[in-house]
Protein backbone atom coordinates (compact mmCIF):
# COMPACT_ATOMS: atom_id res chain seq x y z
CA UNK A 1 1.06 22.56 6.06
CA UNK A 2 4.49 21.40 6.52
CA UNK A 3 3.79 19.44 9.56
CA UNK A 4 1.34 17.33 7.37
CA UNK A 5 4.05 15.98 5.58
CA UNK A 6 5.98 14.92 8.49
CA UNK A 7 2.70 12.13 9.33
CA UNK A 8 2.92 9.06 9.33
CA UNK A 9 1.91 7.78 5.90
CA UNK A 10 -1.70 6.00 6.26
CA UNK A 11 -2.87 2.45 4.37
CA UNK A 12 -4.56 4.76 2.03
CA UNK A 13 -2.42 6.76 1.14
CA UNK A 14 0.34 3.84 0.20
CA UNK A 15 -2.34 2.37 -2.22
CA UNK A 16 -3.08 5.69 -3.83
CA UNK A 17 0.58 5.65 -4.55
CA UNK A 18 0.94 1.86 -5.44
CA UNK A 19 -2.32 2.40 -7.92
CA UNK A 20 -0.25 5.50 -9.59
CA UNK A 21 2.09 5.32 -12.69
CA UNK A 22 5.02 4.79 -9.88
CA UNK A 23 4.05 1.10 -10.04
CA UNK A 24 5.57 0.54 -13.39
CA UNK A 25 9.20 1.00 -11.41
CA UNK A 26 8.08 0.07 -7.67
CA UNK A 27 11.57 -1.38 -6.40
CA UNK A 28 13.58 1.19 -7.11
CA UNK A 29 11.43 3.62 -5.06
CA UNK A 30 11.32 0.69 -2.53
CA UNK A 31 15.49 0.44 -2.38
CA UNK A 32 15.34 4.16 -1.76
CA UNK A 33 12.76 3.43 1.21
CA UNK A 34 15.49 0.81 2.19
CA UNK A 35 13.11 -2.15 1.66
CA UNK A 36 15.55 -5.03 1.65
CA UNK A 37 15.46 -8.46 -1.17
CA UNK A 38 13.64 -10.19 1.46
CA UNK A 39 11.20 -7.66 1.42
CA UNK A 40 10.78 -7.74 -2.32
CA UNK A 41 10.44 -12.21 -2.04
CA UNK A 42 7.87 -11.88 0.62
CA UNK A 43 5.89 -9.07 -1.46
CA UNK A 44 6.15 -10.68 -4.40
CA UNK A 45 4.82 -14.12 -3.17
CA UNK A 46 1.80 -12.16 -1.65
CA UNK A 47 0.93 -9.96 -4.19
CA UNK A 48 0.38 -12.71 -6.89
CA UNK A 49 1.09 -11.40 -10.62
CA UNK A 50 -0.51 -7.97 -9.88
CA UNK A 51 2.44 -5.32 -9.66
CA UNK A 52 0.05 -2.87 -7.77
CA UNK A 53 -0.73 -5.57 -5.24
CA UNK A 54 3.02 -6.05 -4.72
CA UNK A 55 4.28 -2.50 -4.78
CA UNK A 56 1.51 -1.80 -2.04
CA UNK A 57 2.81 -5.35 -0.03
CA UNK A 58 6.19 -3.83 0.08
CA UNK A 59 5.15 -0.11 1.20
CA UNK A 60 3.15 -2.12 3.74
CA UNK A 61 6.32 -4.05 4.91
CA UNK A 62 8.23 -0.19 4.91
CA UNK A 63 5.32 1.28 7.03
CA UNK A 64 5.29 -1.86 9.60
CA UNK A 65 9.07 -1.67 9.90
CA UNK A 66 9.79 2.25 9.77
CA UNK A 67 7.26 3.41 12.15
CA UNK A 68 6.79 6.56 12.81
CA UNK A 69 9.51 7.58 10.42
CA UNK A 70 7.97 6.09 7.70
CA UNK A 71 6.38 9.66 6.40
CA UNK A 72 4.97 11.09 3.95
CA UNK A 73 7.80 13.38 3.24
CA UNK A 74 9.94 10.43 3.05
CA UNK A 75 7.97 8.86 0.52
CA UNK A 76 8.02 11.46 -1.72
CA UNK A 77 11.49 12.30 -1.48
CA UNK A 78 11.51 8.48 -2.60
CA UNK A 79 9.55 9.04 -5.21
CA UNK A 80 11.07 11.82 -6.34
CA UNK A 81 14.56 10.92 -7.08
CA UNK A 82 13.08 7.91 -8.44
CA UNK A 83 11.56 9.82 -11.56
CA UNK A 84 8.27 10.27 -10.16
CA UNK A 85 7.82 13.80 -9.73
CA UNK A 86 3.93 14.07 -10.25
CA UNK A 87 3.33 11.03 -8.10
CA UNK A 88 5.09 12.23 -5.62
CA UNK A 89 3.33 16.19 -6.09
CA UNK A 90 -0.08 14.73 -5.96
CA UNK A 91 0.77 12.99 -2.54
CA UNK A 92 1.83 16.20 -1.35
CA UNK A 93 -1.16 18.17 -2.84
CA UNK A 94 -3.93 15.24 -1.33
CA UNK A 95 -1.83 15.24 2.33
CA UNK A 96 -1.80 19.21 2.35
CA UNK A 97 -5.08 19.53 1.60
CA UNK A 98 -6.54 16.52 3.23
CA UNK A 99 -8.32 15.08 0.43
CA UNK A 100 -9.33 11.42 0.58
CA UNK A 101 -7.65 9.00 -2.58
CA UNK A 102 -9.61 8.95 -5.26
């Protein structure tokens, strides 16, 4: 089950997480991701005024430039020193298990 976490986070699975309560603080998880300013400009001019649009624009931009080290693992740690320790146990629970976002 371990392994699981060490895939490569899927399009899904970043809006799951942009459409959870992480969205309310999205750039500090971001900063911890190492999304750089630029990032956070170009997300923010794409995502109009809707922070869950934006949060997911920038863990788009993390996933494009990371690769195959952008990982679920990764994200949560991310997520969890960021204050989002539910967010970041659900990911776990749905990657573990292989259940589809709600």
């Amino acid at each position: 089950a371990e392994d699981s976490l060490r895939q490569r986070m899927t399009i899904c699975q970043l809006q799951d997480v942009a459409d959870s309560e992480a969205v309310t603080r999205w750039k500090p998880v971001c900063r911890r991701l190492g999304v750089t300013r630029d990032i956070f400009v170009e997300a923010e001019k794409a995502g109009s005024n809707d922070p869950s649009e934006v949060f997911v624009a920038a863990l788009e931009s993390w996933h494009d430039e990371q690769g195959d080290n952008a990982t679920v693992s990764v994200l949560v740690e991310a997520l969890e020193k960021s204050g989002f320790s539910k967010v970041a146990k659900t990911l776990k629970y749905k990657v573990k298990n292989n259940t589809a976002p709600r």
